[in-house]
Protein backbone atom coordinates (compact mmCIF):
# COMPACT_ATOMS: atom_id res chain seq x y z
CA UNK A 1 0.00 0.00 0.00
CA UNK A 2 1.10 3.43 -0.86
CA UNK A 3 0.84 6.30 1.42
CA UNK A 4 0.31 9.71 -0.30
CA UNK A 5 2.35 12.56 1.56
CA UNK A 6 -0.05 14.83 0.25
CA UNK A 7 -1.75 16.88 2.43
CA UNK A 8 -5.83 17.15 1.79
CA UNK A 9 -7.20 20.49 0.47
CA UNK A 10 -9.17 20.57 3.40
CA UNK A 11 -6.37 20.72 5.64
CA UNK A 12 -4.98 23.47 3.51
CA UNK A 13 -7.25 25.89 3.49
CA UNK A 14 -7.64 25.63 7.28
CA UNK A 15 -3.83 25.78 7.57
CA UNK A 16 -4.05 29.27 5.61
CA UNK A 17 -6.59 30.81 7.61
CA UNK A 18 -4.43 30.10 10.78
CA UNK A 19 -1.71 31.42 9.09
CA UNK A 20 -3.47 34.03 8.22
CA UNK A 21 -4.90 34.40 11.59
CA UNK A 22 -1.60 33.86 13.29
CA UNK A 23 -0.21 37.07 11.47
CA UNK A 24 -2.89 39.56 11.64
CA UNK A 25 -2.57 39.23 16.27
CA UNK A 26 1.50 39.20 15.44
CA UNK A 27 0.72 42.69 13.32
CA UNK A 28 -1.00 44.31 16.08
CA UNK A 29 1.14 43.22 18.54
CA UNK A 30 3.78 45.14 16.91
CA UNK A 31 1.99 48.24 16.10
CA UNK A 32 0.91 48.35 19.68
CA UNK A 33 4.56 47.89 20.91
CA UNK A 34 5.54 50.66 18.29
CA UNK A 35 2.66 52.96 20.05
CA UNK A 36 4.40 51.74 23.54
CA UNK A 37 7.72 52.98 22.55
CA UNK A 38 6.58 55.92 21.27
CA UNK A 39 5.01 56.37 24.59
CA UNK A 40 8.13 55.82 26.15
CA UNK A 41 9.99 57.91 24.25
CA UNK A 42 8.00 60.80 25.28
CA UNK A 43 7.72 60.10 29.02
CA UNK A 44 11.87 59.79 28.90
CA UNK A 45 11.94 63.29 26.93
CA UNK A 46 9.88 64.40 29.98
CA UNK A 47 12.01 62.74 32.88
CA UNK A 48 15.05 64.29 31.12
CA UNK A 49 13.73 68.00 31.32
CA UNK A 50 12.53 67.40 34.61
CA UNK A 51 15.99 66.36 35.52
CA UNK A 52 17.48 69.41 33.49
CA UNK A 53 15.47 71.61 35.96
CA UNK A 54 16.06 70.07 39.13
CA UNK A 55 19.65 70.24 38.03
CA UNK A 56 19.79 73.78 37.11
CA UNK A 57 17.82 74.25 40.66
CA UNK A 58 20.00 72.45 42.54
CA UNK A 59 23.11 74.58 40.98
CA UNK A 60 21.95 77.81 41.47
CA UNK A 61 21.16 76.92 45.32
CA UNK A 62 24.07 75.33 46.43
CA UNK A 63 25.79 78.58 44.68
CA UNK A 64 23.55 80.79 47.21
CA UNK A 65 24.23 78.79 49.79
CA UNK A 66 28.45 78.74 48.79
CA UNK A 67 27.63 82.72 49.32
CA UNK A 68 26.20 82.60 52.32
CA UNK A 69 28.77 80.48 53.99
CA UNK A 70 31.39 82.77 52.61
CA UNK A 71 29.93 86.29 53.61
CA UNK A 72 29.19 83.89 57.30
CA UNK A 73 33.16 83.38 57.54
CA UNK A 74 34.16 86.76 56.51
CA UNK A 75 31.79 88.39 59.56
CA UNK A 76 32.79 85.50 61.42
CA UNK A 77 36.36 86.28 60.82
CA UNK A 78 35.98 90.29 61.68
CA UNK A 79 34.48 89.17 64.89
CA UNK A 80 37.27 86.67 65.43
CA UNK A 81 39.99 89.97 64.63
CA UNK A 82 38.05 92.31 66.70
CA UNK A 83 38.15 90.20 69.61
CA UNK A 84 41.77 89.54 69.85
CA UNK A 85 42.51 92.56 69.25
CA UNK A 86 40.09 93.43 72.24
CA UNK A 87 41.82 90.72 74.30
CA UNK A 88 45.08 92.14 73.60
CA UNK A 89 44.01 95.27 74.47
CA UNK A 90 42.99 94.47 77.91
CA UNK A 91 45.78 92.34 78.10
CA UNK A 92 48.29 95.51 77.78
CA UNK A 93 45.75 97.28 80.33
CA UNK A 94 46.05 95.16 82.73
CA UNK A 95 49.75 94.18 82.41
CA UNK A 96 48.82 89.90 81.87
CA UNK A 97 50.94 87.78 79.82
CA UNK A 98 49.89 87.48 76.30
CA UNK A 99 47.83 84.23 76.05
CA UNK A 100 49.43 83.15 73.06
């Protein structure tokens, strides 16, 4: 008996509509994941210039801070120089020992 490796017509047109069927879902899958990257794309473009800002934020108040400290140190300094200078003073006056 002979076997016949052909396949039934049946059984192709059924195949073809799966195939069929099975890249129509694979389509849409990708167009949807094209939509999701876009997506994506647009949040990151957002998280980026938020970061920009917060950033540029950040740099100009750690600058004002930097000048704060510095003007803090400077009257901190002229307070330091006035009071030795007051100590030494009384120092002389009363005829002590420089501490120094």
């Amino acid at each position: 008996m002979a076997t016949s490796t052909a396949i039934p017509y049946n059984s192709l047109i059924l195949l073809q509509g799966i195939s069929t069927l099975g890249e129509d879902p694979l389509q849409a899958d990708v167009k949807g994941l094209k939509t999701d990257v876009k997506s994506l794309d647009a949040k990151v473009d957002a998280v980026e210039l938020k970061v920009e800002a917060i950033h540029a934020y950040q740099k100009q108040a750690q600058a004002e801070i930097m000048d704060k400290l510095f003007e803090s140190n400077e009257i901190t300094g002229h307070a330091q120089n006035a009071l030795e200078k007051r100590i030494a003073r009384i120092e002389k006056h009363l005829g002590l020992p420089p501490l120094k």
